[in-house]
Protein backbone atom coordinates (compact mmCIF):
# COMPACT_ATOMS: atom_id res chain seq x y z
CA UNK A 1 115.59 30.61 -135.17
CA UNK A 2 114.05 33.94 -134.18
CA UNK A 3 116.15 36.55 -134.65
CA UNK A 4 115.94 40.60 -133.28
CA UNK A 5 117.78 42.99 -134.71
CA UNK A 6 118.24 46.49 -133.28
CA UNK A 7 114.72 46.83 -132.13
CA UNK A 8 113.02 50.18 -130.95
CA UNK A 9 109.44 50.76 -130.39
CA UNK A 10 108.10 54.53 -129.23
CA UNK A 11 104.81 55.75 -128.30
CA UNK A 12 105.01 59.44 -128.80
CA UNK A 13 107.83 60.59 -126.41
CA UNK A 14 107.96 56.95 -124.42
CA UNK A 15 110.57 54.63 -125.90
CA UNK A 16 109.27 51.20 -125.01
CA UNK A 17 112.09 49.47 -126.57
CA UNK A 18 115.55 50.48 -126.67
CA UNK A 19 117.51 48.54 -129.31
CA UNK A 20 117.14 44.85 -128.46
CA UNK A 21 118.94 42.40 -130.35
CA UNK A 22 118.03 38.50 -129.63
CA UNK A 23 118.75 35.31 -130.84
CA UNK A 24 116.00 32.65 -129.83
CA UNK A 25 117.20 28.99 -130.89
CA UNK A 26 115.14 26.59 -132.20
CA UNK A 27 113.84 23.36 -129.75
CA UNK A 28 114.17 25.75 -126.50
CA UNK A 29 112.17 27.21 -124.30
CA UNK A 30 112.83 30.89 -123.58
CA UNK A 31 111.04 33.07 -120.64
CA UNK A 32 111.24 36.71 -121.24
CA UNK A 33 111.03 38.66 -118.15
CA UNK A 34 111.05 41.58 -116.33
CA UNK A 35 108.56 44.13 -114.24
CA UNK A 36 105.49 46.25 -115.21
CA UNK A 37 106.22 48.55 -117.84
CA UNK A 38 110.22 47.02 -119.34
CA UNK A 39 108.84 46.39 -122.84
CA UNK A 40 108.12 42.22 -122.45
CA UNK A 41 104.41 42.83 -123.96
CA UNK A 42 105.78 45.44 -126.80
CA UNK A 43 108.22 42.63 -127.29
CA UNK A 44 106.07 40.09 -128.00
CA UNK A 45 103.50 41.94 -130.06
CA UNK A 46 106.44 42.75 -132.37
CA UNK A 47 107.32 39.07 -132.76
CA UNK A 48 103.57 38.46 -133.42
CA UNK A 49 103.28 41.53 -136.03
CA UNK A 50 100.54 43.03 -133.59
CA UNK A 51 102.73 46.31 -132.88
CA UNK A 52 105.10 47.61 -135.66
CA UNK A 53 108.57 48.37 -134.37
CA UNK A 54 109.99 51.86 -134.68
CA UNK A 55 113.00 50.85 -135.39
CA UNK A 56 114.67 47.70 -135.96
CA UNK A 57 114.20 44.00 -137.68
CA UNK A 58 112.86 40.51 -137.15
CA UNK A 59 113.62 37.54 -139.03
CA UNK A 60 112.14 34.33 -138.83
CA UNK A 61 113.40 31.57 -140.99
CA UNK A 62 115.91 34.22 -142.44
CA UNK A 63 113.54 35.96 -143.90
CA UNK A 64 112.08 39.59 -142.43
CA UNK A 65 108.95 39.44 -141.21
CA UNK A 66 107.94 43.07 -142.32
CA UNK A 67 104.95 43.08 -144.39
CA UNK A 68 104.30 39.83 -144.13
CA UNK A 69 101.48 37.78 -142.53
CA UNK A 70 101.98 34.16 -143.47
CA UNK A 71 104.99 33.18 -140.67
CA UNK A 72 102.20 34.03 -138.47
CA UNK A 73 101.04 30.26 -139.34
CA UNK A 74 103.83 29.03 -137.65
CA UNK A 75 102.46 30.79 -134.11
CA UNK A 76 100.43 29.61 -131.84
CA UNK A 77 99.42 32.23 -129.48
CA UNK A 78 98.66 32.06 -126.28
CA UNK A 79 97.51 35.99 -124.58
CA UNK A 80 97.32 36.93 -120.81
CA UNK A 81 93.64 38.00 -121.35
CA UNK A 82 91.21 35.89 -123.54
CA UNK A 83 88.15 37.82 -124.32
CA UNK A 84 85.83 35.43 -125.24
CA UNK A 85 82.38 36.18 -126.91
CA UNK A 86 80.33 35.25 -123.88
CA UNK A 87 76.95 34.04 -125.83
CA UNK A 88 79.37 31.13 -127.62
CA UNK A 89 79.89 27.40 -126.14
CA UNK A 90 82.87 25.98 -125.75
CA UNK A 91 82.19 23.97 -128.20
CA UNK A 92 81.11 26.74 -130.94
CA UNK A 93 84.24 28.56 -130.36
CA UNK A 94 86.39 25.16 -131.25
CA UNK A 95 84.89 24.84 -134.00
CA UNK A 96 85.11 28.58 -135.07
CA UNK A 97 88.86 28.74 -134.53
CA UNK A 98 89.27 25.51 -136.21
CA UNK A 99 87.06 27.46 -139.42
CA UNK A 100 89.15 30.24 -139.29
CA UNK A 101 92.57 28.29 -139.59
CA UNK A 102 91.41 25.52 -142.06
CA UNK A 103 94.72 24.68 -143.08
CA UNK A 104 95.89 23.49 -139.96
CA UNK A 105 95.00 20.04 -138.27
CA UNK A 106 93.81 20.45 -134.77
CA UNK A 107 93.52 18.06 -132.00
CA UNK A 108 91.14 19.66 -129.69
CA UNK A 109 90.07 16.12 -128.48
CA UNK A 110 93.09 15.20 -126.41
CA UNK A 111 93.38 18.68 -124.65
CA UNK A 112 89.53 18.24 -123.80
CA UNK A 113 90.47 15.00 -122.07
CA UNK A 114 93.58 16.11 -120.24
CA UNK A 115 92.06 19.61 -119.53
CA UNK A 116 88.59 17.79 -118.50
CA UNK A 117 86.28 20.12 -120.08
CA UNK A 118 84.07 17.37 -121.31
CA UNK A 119 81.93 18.87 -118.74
CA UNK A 120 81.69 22.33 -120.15
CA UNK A 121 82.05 22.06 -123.95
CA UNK A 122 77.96 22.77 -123.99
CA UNK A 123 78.24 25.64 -121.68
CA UNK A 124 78.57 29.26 -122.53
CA UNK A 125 81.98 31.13 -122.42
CA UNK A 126 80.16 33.65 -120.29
CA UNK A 127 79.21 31.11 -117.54
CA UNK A 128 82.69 29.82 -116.95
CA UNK A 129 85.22 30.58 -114.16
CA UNK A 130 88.18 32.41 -114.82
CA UNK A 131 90.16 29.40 -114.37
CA UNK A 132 88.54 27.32 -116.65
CA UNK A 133 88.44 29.74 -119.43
CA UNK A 134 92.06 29.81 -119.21
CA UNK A 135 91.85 25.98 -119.46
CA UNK A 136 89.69 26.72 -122.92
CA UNK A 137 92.46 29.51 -124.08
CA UNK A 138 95.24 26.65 -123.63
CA UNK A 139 93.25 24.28 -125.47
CA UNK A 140 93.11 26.55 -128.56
CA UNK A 141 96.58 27.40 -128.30
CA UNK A 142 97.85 23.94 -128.32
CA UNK A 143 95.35 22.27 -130.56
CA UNK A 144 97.26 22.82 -133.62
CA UNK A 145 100.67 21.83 -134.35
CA UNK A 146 103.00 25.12 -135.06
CA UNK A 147 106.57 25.49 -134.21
CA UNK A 148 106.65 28.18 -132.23
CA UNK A 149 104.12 28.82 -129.27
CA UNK A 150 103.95 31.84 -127.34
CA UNK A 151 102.64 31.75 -123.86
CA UNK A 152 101.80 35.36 -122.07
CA UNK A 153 101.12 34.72 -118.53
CA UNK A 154 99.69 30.83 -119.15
CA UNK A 155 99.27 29.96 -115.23
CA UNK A 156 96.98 32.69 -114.42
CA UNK A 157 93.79 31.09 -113.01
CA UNK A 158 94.94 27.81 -113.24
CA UNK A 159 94.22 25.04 -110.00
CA UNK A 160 97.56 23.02 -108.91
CA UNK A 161 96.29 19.71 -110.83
CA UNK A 162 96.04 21.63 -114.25
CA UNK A 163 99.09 23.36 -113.61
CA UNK A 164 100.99 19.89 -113.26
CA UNK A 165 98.93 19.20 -116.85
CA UNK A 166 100.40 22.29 -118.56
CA UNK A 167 103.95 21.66 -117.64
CA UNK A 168 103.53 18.15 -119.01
CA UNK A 169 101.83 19.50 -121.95
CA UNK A 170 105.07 22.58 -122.60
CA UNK A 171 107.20 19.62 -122.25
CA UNK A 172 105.83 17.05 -124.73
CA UNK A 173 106.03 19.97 -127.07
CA UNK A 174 109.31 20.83 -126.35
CA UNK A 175 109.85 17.13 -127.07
CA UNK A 176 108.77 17.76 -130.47
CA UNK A 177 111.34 20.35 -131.18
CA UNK A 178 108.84 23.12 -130.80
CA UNK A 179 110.17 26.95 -129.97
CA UNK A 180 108.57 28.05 -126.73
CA UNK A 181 108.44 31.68 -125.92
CA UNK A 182 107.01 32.56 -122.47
CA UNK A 183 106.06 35.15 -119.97
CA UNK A 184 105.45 34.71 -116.23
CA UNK A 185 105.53 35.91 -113.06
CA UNK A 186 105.43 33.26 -111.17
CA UNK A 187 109.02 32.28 -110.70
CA UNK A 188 108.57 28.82 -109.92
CA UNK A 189 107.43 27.71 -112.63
CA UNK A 190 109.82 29.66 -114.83
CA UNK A 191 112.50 27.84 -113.30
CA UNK A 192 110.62 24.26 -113.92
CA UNK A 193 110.19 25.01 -117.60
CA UNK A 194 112.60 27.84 -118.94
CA UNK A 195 116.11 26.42 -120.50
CA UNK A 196 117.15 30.30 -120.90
CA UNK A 197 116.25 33.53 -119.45
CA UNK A 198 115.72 36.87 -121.11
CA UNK A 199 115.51 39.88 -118.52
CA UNK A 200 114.12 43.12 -120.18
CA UNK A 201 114.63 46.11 -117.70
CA UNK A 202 113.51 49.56 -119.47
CA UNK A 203 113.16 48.88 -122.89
CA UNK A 204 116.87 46.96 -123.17
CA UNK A 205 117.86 43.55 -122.40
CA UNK A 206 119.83 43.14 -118.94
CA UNK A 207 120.33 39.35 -119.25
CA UNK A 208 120.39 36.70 -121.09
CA UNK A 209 121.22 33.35 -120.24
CA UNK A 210 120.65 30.20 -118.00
CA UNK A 211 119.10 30.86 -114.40
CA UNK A 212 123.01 29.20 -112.88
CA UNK A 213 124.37 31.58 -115.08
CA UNK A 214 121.72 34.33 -113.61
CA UNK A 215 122.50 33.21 -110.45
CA UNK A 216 125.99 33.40 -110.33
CA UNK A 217 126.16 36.83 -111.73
CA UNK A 218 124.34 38.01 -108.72
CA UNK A 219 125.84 35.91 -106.39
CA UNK A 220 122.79 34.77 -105.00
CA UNK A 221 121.58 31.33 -104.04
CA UNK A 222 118.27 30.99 -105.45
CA UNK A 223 116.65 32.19 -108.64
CA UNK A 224 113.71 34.27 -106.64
CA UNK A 225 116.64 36.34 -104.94
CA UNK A 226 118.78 36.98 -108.02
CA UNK A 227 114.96 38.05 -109.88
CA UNK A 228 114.97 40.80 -106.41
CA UNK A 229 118.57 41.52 -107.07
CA UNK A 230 117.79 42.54 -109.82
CA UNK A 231 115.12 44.83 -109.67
CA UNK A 232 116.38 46.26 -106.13
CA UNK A 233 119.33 47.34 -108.16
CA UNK A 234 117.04 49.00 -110.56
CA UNK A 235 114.61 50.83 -107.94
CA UNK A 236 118.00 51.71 -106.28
C-alpha cells in the first residue's frame, strides 16, 4: 500500500498541494484526475521522489520514503513526454535501460512482438512517429517486472489497435497483483481500466471512490457528465 499523509507542495507563493491524504491499495488500479493545473503531476512526482513535498509524508511498504532512493526499484514509470536521445536506435536504448537497471530482469522481447516494433528496433529514435515512440516508452515501462507502475497520460499517440494492446497489457498486470497508478484524459478509457477514482481539484482531493459511486454523487448518468459536473461546479 501507498500511503499520503498530509501532503503540501508550494512553489513560492503557489500552493500546488493542499494537504492530501491517500490510501492506494495494493492489486488496484487507481486513475488520478482532474484539470490543468489541480496538482495530479506534483502528485505524482512526489510519489516518484522527483519533487520534494513541502509538507507532508509518504510511505511505501510502511516505511517513509524521505531520503530514500531504493523503493524507487519497485516503480516502473511511465511519463507523458519521453525525450528520447534522437541519434540512438531502438534497439540501443533497450539495451541502455536494461544497463542502467541491471538488477532487474526485463522482457523487452514480448512487448516488441505485441507492440510490433520488430520493424523499427534498427531505426533511430529521431526518425520515429510520435505514436510509435510512445509504443517504445510503453515497452520500457513494462519490460521489467515492479509492483507498482505509473502511467502519465499512456494513450497519447497511440492508433486504436495498440490501444486495444495496452489495455490487455494494464490488465495482465493487474492480474499479477501489480499497483497501477494512472493519469488520463481520455475518459473512456479511464472507465475501461480504473477500479477507483481520485479527483484532485486545486491542490485537495474532491473524490475518491468508484465511478457508480462518482456517479451517484452527482446524480448523473454517465461518467463523462459527472467528470463536467464536476468541473462546471468548479468554474462556477
Amino acid at each position: 500500500m501507498i500511503e499520503i499523509r498530509g501532503l503540501y507542495k508550494k512553489y513560492g507563493k503557489n500552493e500546488v498541494l493542499k494537504g492530501v491524504d491517500l490510501a492506494i491499495e495494493e492489486k488496484k488500479i487507481v486513475a488520478v484526475l482532474g484539470p490543468n493545473g489541480s496538482g495530479k503531476t506534483t502528485f505524482i512526482k512526489s510519489i516518484l521522489g522527483m519533487v520534494l513535498p513541502s509538507k507532508g509524508d509518504i510511505i511505501m511498504e510502511g516505511k517513509s520514503i524521505k531520503k530514500e532512493w531504493k523503493y524507487r526499484n519497485n516503480i516502473d514509470y511511465l511519463p507523458q513526454i519521453a525525450n528520447f536521445p534522437n541519434n540512438l536506435t531502438v534497439k540501443e536504448l533497450i539495451n541502455m535501460i536494461k544497463d542502467l537497471r541491471q538488477k532487474k530482469s526485463a522482457d523487452d522481447g514480448a512487448l516488441v512482438e505485441l507492440f510490433k516494433l520488430e520493424p523499427f528496433l534498427n531505426k533511430k529514435l529521431g526518425n520515429l512517429s510520435g505514436g510509435t515512440k510512445q509504443k517504445v516508452n510503453i515497452l520500457l515501462t513494462f519490460m521489467f517486472d515492479s509492483p507498482i507502475i505509473i502511467l502519465d497520460e499512456p494513450t497519447s499517440g497511440l492508433d486504436p489497435i495498440s490501444l486495444i494492446r495496452l489495455k490487455e497489457l494494464i490488465d495482465t498486470e493487474k492480474k499479477k497483483g501489480k499497483t497501477i497508478i494512472i493519469t488520463s484524459h481520455i475518459m473512456n478509457f479511464v472507465e475501461e481500466v480504473a477500479d477507483e477514482i481520485v479527483f484532485l481539484l486545486e491542490g485537495k482531493i474532491y473524490f475518491k471512490g468508484s465511478i457508480s459511486e462518482l456517479k451517484e454523487k452527482t446524480n448523473q448518468p454517465d461518467f463523462e457528465h459527472a467528470i463536467a459536473s464536476i468541473l462546471t461546479q468548479s468554474y462556477a
